[in-house]
C-alpha atoms as a PDB file:
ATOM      1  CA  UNK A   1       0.000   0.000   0.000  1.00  0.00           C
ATOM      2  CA  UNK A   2       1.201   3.458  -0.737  1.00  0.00           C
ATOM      3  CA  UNK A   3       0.793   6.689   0.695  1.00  0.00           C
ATOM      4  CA  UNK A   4       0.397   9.908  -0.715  1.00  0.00           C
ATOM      5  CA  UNK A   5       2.913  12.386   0.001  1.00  0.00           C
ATOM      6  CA  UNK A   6       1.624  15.400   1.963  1.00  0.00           C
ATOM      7  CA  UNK A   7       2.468  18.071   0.386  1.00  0.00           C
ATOM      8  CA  UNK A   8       1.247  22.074   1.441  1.00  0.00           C
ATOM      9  CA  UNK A   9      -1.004  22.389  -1.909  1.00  0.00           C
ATOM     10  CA  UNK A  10      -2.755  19.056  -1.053  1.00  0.00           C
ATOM     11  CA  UNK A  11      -3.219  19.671   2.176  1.00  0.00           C
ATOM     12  CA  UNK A  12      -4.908  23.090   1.448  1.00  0.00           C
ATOM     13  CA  UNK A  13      -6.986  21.659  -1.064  1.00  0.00           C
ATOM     14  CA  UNK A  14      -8.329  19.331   1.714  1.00  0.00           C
ATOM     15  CA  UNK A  15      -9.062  22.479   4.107  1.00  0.00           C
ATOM     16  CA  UNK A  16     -11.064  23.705   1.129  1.00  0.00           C
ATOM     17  CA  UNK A  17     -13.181  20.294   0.110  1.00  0.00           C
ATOM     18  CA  UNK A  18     -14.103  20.099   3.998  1.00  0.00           C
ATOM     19  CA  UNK A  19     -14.585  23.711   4.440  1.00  0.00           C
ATOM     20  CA  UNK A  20     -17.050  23.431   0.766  1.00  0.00           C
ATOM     21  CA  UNK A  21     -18.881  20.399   2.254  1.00  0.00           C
ATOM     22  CA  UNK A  22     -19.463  22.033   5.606  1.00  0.00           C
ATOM     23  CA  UNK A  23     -20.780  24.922   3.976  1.00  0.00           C
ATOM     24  CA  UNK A  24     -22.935  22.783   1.955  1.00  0.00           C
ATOM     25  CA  UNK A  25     -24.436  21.320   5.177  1.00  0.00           C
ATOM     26  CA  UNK A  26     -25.798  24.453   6.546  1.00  0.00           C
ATOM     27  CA  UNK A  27     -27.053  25.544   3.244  1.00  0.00           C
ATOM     28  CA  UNK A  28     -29.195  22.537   3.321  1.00  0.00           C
ATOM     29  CA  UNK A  29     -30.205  22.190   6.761  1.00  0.00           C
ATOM     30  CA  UNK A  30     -33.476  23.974   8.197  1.00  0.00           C
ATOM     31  CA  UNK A  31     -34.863  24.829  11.269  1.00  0.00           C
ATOM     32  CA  UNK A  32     -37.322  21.982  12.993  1.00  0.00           C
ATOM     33  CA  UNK A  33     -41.273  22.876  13.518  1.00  0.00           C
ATOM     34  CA  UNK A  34     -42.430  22.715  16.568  1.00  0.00           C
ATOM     35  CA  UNK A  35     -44.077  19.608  16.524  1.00  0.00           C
ATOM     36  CA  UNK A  36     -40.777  17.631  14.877  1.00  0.00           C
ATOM     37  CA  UNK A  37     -38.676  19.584  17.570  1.00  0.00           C
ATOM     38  CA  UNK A  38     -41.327  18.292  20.543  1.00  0.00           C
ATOM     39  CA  UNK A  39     -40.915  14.861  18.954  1.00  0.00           C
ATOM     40  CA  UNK A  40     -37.305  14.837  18.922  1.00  0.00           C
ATOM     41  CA  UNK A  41     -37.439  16.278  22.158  1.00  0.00           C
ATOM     42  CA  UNK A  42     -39.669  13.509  23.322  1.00  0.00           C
ATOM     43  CA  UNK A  43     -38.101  10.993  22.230  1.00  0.00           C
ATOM     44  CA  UNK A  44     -34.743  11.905  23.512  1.00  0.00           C
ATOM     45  CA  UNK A  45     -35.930  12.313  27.203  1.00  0.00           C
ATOM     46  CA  UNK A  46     -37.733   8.629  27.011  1.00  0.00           C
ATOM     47  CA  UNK A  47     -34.319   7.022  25.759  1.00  0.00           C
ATOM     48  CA  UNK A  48     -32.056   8.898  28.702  1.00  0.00           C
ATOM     49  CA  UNK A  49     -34.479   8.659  31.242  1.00  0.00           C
ATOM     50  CA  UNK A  50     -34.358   4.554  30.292  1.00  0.00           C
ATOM     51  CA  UNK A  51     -30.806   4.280  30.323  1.00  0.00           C
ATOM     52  CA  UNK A  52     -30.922   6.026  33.658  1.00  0.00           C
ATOM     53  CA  UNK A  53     -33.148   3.583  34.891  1.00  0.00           C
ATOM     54  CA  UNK A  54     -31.340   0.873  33.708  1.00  0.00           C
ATOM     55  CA  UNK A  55     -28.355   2.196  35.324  1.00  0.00           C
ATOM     56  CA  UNK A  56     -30.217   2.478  38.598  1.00  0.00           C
ATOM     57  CA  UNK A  57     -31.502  -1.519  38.255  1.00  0.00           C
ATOM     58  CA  UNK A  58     -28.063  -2.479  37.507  1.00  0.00           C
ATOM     59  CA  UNK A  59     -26.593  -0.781  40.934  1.00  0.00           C
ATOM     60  CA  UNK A  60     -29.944  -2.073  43.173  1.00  0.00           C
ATOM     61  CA  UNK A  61     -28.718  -5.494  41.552  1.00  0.00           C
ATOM     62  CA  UNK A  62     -25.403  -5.165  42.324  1.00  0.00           C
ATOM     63  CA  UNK A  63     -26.226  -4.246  46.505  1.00  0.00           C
ATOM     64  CA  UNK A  64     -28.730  -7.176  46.753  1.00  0.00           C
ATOM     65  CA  UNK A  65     -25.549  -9.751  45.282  1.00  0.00           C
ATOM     66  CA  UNK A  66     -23.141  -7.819  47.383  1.00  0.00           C
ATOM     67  CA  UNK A  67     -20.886  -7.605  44.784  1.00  0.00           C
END
């Protein structure tokens, strides 16, 4: 396998692609509604306040075994 050679007018002409796609991304993306942003929102609190909750059964577990 060979690797390319770094060189300062490659490099730059990464910085731009990355800097082009990034810009590209916030041309495209929009502001959420309300309701997809209460969804979202939703959503998100059910799936941490489970993982809490699974955190809590794991540490009740692990007092009743002693371990």
């Amino acid at each position: 396998m060979t690797k390319k050679k770094l060189t300062p007018s490659s490099i730059i002409e990464r910085v731009k692609n990355a800097i082009n796609s990034y810009i590209y991304v916030l041309k495209v993306a929009r502001k959420p509604d309300k309701k997809e942003f209460l969804k979202t929102l939703e959503i998100s609190i059910i799936f941490i306040s489970f993982i809490g909750l699974l955190g809590f059964v794991i540490y009740l577990v692990s007092i009743i075994l002693g371990v």
